[in-house]
Protein backbone atom coordinates (compact mmCIF):
# COMPACT_ATOMS: atom_id res chain seq x y z
CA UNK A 1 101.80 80.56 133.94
CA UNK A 2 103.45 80.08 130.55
CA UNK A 3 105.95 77.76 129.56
CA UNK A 4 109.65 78.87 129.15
CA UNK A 5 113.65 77.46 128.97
CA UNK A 6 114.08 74.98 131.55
CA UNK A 7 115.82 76.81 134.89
CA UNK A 8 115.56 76.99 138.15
CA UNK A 9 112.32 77.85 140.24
CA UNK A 10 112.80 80.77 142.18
CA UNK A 11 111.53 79.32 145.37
CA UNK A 12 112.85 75.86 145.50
CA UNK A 13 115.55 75.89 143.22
CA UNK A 14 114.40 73.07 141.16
CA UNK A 15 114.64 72.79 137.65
CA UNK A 16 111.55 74.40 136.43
CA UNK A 17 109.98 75.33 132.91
CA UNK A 18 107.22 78.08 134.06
CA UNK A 19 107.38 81.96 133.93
CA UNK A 20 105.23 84.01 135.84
CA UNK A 21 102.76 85.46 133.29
CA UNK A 22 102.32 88.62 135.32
CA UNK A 23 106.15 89.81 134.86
CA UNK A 24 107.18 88.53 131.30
CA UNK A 25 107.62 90.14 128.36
CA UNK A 26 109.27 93.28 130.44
CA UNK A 27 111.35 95.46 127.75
CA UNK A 28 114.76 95.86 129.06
CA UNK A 29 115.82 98.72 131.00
CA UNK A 30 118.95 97.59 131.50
CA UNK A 31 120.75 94.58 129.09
CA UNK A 32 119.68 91.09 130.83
CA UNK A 33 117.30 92.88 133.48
CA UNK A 34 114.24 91.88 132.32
CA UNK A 35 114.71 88.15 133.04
CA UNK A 36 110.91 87.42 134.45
CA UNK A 37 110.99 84.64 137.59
CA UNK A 38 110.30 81.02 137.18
CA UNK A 39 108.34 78.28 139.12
CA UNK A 40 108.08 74.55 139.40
CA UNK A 41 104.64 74.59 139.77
CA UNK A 42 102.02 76.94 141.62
CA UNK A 43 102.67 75.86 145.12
CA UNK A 44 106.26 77.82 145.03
CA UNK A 45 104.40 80.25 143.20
CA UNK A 46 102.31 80.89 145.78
CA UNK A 47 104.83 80.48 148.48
CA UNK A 48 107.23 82.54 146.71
CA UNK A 49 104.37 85.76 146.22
CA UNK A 50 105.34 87.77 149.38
CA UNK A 51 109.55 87.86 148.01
CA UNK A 52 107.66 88.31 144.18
CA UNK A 53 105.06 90.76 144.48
CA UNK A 54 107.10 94.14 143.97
CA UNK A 55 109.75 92.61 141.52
CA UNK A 56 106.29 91.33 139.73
CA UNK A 57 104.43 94.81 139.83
CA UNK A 58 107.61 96.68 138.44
CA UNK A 59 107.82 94.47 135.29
CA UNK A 60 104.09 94.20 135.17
CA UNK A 61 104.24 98.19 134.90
CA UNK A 62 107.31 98.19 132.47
CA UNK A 63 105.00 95.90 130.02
CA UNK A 64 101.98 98.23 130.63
CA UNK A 65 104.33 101.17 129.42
CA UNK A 66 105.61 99.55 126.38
CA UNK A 67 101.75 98.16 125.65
CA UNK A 68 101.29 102.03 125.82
CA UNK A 69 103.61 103.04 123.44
CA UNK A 70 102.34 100.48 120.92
CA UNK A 71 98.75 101.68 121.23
CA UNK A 72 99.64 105.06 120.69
CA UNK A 73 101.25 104.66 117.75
CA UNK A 74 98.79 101.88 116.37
CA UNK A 75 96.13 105.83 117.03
CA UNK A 76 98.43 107.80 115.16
CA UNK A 77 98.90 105.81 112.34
CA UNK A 78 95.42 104.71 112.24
CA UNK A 79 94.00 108.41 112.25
CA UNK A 80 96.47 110.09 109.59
CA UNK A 81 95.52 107.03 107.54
CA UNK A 82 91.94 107.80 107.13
CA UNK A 83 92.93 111.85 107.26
CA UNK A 84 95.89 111.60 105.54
CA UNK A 85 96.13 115.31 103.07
CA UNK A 86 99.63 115.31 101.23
CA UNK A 87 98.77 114.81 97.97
CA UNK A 88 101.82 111.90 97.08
CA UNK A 89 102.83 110.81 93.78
CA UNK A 90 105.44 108.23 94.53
CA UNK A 91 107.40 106.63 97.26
CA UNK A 92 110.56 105.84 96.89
CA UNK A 93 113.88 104.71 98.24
CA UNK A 94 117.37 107.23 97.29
CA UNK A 95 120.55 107.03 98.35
CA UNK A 96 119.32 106.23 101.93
CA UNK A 97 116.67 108.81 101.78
CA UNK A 98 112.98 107.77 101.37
CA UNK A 99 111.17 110.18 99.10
CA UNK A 100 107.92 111.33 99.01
CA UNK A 101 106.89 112.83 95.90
CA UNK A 102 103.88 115.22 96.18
CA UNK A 103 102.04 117.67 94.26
CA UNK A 104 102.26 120.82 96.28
CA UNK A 105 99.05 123.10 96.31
CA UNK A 106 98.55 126.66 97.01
CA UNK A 107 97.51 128.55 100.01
CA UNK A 108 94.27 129.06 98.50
CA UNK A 109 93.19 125.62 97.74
CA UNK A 110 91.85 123.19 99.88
CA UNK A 111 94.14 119.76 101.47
CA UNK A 112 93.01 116.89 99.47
CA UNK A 113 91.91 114.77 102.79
CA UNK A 114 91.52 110.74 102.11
CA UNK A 115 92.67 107.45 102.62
CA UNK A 116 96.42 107.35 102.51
CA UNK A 117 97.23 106.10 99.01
CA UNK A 118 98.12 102.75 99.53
CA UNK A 119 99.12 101.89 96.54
CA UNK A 120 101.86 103.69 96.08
CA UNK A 121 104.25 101.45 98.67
CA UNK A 122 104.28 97.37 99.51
CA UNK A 123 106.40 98.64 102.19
CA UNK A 124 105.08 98.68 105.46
CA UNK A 125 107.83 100.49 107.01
CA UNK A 126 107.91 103.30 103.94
CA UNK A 127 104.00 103.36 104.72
CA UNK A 128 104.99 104.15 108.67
CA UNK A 129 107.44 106.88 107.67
CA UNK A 130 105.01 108.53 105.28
CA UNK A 131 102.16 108.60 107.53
CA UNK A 132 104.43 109.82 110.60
CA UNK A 133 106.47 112.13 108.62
CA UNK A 134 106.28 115.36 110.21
CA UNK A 135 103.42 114.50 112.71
CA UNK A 136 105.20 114.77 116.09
CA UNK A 137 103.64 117.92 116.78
CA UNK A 138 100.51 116.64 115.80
CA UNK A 139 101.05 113.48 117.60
CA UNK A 140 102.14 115.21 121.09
CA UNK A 141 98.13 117.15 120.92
CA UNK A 142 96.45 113.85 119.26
CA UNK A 143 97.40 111.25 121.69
CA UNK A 144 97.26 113.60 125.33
CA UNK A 145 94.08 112.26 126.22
CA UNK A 146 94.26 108.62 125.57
CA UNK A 147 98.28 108.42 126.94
CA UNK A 148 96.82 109.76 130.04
CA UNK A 149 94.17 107.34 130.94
CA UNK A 150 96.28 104.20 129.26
CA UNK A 151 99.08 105.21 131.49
CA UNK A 152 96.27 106.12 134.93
CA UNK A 153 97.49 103.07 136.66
CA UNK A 154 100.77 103.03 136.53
CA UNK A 155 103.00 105.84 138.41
CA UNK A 156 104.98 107.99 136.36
CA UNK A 157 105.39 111.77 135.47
CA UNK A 158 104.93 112.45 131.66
CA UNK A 159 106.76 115.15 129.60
CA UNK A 160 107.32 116.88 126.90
CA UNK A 161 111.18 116.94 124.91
CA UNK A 162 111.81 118.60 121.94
CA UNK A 163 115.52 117.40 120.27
CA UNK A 164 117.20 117.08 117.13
CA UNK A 165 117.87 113.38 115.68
CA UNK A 166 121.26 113.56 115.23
CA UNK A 167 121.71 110.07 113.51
CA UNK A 168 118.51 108.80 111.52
CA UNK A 169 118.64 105.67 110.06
CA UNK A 170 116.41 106.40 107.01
CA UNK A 171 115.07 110.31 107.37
CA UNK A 172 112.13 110.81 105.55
CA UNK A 173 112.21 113.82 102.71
CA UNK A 174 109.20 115.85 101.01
CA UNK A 175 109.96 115.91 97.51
CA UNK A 176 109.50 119.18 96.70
CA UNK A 177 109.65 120.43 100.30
CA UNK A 178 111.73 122.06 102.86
CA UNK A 179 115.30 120.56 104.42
CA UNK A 180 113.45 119.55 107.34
CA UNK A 181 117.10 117.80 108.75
CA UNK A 182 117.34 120.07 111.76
CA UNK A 183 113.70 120.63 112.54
CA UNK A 184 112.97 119.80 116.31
CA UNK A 185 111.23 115.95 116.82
CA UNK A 186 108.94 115.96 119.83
CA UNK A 187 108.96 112.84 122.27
CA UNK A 188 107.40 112.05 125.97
CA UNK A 189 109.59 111.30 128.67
CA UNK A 190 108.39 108.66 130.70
CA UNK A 191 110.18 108.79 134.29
CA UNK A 192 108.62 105.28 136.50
CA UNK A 193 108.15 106.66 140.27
CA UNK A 194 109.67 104.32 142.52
CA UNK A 195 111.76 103.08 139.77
CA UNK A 196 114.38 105.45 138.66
CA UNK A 197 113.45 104.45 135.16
CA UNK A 198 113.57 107.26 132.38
CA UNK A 199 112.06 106.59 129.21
CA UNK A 200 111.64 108.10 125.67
CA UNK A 201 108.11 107.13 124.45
CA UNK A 202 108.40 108.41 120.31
CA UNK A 203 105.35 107.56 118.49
CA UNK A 204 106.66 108.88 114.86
CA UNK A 205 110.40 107.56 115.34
CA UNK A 206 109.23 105.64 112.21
CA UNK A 207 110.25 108.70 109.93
CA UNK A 208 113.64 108.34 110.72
CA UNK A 209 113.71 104.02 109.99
CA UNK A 210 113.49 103.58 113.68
CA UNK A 211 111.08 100.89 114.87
CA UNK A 212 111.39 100.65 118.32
CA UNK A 213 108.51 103.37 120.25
CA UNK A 214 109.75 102.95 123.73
CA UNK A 215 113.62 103.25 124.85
CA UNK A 216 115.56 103.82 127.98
CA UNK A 217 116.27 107.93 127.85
CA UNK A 218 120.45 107.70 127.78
CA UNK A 219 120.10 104.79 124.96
CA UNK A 220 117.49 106.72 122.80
CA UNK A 221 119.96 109.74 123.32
CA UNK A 222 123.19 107.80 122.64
CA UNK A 223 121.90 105.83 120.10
CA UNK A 224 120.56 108.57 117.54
CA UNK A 225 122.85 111.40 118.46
CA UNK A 226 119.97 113.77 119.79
CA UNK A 227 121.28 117.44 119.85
CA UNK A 228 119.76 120.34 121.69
CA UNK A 229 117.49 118.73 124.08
CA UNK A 230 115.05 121.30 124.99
CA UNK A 231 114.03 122.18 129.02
CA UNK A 232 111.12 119.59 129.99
CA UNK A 233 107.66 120.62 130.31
CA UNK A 234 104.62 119.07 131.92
CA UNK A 235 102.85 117.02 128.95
CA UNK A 236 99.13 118.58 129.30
CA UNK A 237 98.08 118.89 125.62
CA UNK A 238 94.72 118.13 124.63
CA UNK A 239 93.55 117.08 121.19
CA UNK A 240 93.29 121.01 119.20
CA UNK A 241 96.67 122.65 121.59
CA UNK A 242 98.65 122.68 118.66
CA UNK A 243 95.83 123.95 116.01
CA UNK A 244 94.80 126.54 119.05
CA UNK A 245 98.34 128.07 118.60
CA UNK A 246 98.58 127.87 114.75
CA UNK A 247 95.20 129.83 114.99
CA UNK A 248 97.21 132.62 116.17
CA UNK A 249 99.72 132.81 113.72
CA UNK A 250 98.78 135.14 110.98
CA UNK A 251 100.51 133.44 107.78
CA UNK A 252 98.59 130.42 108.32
CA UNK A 253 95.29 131.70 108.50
CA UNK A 254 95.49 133.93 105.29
CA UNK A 255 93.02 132.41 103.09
CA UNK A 256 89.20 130.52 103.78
CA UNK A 257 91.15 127.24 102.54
CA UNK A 258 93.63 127.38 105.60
CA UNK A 259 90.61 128.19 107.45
CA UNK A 260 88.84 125.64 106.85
CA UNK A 261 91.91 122.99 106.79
CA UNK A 262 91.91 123.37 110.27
CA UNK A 263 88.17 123.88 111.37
CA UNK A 264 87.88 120.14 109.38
CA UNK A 265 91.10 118.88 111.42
CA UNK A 266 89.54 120.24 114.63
CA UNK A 267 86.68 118.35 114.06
CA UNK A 268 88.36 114.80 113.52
CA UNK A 269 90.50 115.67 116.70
CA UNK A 270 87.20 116.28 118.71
CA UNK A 271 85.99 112.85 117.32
CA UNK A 272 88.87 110.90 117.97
CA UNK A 273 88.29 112.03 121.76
CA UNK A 274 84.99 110.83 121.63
CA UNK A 275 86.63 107.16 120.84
CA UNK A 276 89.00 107.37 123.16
CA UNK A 277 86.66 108.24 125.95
CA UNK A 278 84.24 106.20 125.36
CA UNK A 279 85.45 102.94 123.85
CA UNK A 280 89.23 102.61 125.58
CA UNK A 281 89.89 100.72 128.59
CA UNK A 282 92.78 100.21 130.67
CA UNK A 283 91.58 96.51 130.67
CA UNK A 284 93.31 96.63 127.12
CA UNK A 285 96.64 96.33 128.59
CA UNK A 286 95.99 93.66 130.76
CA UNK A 287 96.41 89.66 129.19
CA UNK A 288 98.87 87.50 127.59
CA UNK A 289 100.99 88.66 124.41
CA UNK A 290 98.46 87.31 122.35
CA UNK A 291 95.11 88.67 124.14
CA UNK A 292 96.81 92.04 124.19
CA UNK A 293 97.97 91.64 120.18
CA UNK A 294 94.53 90.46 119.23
CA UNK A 295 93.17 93.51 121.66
CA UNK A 296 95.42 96.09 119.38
CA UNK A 297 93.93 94.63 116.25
CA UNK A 298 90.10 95.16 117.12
CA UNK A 299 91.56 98.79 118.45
CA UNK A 300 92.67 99.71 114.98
CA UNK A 301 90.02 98.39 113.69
CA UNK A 302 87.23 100.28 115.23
CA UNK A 303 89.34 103.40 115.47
CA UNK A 304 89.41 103.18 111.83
CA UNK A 305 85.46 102.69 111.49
CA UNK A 306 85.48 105.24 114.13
CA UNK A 307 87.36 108.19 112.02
CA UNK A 308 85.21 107.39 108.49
CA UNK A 309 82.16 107.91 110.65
CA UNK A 310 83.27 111.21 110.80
CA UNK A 311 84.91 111.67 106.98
CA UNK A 312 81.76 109.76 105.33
């Protein structure tokens, strides 16, 4: 039990100042509906557990998911931040565009692979959109393995959508590079069995000055004016299914540097598999707000001593 604003206890109707830990901190599905239930004391608790138990389980669940989202894109960010290879310049902030300066290279020479230059942005946010910027795809193949064992417990389907952001709030620009303003973003949809709950799970919403990972589906779509929403499909990537279908494509396997961009890539995505299936638990969802926050710290942490493993 934690304490909370004094109300009434759900079993007695008593004022009462304690929230059942197992059901708060719920994201809202719907405005005010994820009010958690409140208890004079563990007696009515207890008393009250055979009404509780299903309301508790669904918000339990709802937490899990959003505890998901956050640990996927704590992996994402973590990884391209010991991998990162866009060789940047400077960061910067224009007319509601953040720029990314970078030295382009040619086909024939090798990415520059390395820490993320931190140095370039005090920004944590411009540091998100950087490091996301462009990664969906990546992130969809990345993160199939460890969604699927984070979200084991908890009954849902998983897919894939592929949409335009209609209405970013800060998009993200190569400088020089591509108008990359209609490119499709890919996100997981999220639907809770037994809950009619749909949900956009978008680990790289970042590069658009979005903060928020997990959203109800009609508010992520209403809110950012998405635009040619593609048909769903099953989400069973592994790490390498999007390098497996760039190996087909002729123009990007010209040259030995392409090559070996990707046989070096494969090999970090092979190792971050080995992390996730040997040193990730399901346990880490499970806790208060502050065992599961101090959890997500010692994640990143040996994710990150994980990857250089593999880069030193």
């Amino acid at each position: 039990m934690a304490p909370a604003y004094l109300t009434q206890c759900a079993n007695c109707l008593t004022d009462a100042i304690m929230r059942c830990v197992g059901c708060m901190d719920a994201p809202e599905y719907q405005p005010g509906n994820s009010v958690g239930i409140v208890y004079c004391g563990r007696y009515c608790q207890k008393g009250h557990w055979s009404n509780h138990k299903a309301h508790c389980c669904a918000f339990g669940n709802r937490r899990k998911l959003l505890r998901t989202a956050s640990i996927l894109k704590a992996a994402l960010l973590t990884y391209e931040e010991v991998v990162y290879d866009v060789d940047l310049t400077k960061i910067e902030l224009q007319d509601g565009v953040l720029c990314l300066h970078q030295n382009l290279r040619s086909i024939t020479a090798r990415a520059k692979r390395g820490p993320f230059p931190s140095h370039l942005t005090t920004n944590v946010e411009h540091k998100e959109a950087a490091l996301a910027n462009n990664q969906c795809t990546t992130a969809m193949a990345l993160l199939g393995r460890l969604t699927r064992k984070l979200l084991g417990g908890v009954a849902s389907t998983i897919e894939v959508l592929d949409l335009n952001i209609g209405k970013p709030l800060i998009p993200t620009k190569l400088v020089p590079g591509p108008d990359s303003s209609d490119l499709l973003h890919t996100v997981f949809k999220v639907g809770r069995l037994f809950a009619n709950e749909s949900w956009i799970l978008d680990t790289t919403s970042c590069q658009y000055g979005f903060q928020d990972v997990l959203i109800p589906f009609d508010k992520y779509v209403a809110d950012k004016s998405c635009r040619n929403l593609s048909d769903l499909n099953t989400y069973d990537a592994n790490e390498t299914k999007d390098l497996d279908y760039f190996e087909t494509l002729p123009f990007l396997n010209r040259t030995r540097a392409q090559r070996e961009d990707k046989k070096l890539e494969r090999r970090a995505r092979i190792h971050f598999a080995v992390f996730v299936n040997t040193r990730v638990s399901k346990d880490i969802l499970n806790g208060s707000a502050v065992e599961f926050k101090d959890k997500l710290d010692s994640f990143v942490c040996e994710l990150k001593l994980h990857i250089l493993t593999l880069a030193n």
